[in-house]
C-alpha atoms as a PDB file:
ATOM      1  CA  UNK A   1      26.678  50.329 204.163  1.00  0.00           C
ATOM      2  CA  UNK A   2      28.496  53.895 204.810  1.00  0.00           C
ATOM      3  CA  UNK A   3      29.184  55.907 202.403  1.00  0.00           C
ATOM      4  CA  UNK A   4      31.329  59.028 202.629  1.00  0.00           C
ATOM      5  CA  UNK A   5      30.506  61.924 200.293  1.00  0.00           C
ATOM      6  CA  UNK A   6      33.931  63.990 199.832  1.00  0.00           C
ATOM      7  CA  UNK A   7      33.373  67.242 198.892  1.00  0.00           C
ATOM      8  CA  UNK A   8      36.023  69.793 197.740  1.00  0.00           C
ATOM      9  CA  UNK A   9      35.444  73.477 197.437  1.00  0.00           C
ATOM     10  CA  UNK A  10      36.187  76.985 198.484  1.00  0.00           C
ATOM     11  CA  UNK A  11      36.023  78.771 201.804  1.00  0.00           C
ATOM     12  CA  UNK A  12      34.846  82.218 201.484  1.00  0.00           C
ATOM     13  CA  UNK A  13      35.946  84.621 204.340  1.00  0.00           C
ATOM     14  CA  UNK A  14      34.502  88.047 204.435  1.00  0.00           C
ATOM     15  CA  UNK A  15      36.886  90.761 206.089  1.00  0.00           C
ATOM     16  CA  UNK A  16      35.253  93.976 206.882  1.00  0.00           C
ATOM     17  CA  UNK A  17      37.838  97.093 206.496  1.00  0.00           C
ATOM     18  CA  UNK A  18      36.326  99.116 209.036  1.00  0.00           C
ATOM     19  CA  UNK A  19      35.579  96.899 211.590  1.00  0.00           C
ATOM     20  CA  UNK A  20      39.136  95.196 211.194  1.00  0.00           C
ATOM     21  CA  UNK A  21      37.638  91.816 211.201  1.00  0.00           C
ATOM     22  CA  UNK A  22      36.164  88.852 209.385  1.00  0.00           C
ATOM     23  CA  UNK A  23      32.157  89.253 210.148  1.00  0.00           C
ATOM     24  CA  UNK A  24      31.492  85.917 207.894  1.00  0.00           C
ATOM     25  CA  UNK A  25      32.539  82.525 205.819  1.00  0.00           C
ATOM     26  CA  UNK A  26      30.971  80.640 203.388  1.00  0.00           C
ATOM     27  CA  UNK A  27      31.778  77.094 201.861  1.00  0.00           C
ATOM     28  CA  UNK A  28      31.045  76.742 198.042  1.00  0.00           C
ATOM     29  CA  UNK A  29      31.001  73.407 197.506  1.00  0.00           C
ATOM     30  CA  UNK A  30      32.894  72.039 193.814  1.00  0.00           C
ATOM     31  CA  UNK A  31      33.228  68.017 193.000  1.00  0.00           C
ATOM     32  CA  UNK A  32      32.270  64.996 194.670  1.00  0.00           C
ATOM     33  CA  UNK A  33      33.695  61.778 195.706  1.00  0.00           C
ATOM     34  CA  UNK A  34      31.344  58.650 197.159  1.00  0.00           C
ATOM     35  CA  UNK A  35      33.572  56.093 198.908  1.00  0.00           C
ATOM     36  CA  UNK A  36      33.406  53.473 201.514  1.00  0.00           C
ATOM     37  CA  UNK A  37      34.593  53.627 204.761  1.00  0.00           C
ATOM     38  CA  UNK A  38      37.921  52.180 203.764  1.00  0.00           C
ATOM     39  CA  UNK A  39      38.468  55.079 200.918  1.00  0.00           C
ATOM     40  CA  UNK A  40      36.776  52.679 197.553  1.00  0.00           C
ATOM     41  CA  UNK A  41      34.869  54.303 195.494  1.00  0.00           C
ATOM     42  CA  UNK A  42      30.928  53.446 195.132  1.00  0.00           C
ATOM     43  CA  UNK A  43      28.150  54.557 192.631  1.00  0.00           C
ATOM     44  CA  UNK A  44      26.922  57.230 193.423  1.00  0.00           C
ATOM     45  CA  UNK A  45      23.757  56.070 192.734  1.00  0.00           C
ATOM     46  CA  UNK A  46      23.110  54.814 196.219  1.00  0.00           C
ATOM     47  CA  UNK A  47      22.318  58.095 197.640  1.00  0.00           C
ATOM     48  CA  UNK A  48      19.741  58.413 195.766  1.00  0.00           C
ATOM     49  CA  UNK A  49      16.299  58.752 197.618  1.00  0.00           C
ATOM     50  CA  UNK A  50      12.716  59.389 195.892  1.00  0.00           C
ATOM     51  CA  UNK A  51      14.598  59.696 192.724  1.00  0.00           C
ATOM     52  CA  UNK A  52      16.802  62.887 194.066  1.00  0.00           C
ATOM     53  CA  UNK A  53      20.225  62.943 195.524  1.00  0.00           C
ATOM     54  CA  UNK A  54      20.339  62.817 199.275  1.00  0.00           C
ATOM     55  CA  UNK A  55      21.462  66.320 200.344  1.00  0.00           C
ATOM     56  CA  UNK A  56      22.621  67.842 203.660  1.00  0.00           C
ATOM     57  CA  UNK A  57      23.284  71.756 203.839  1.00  0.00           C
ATOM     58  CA  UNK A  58      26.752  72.965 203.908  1.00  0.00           C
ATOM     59  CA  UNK A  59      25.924  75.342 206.728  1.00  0.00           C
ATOM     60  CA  UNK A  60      29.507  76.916 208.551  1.00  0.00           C
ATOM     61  CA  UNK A  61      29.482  77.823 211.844  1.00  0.00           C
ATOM     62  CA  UNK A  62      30.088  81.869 212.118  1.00  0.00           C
ATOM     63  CA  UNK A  63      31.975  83.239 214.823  1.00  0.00           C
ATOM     64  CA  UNK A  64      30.396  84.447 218.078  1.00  0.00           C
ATOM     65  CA  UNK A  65      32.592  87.354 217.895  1.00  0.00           C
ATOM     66  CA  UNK A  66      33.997  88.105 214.680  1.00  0.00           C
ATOM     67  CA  UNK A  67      38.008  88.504 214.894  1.00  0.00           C
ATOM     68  CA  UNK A  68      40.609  89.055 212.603  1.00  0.00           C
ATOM     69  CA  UNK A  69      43.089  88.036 215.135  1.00  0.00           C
ATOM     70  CA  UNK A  70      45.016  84.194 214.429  1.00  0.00           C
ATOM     71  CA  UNK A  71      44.117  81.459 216.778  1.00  0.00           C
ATOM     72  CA  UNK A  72      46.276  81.816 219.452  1.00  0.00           C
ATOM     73  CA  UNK A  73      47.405  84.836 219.617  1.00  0.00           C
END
């Protein structure tokens, strides 16, 4: 079975003043949600591995280049 863990949260952007850009972002990660593929929920319970929840990092890809500029423009 597949189980989607829905997480909601927070983006964190960091804009630097005198660099007039963002130079990072961070997730901060709230509530879950475990559902099936077709969006019912399921216990939770079934991610759980060596008696711990399975985990994966919420890692966010920085910018090569940080810019405070919108996409697009």
């Amino acid at each position: 079975m597949l189980i989607n863990k829905v997480t909601t949260g927070f983006v964190v952007q960091v804009f630097d003043t005198d660099k007039r850009c963002f130079v990072s972002q961070s997730f901060l990660p709230g509530q879950c949600a475990y559902e099936d593929r077709r969006g019912n929920p399921v216990d939770p319970n079934l991610l759980v591995v060596d008696d711990e929840e399975a985990t994966l990092p919420f890692e966010m890809v920085q910018p090569d280049e940080p810019s405070g500029r919108a996409a697009g423009r």
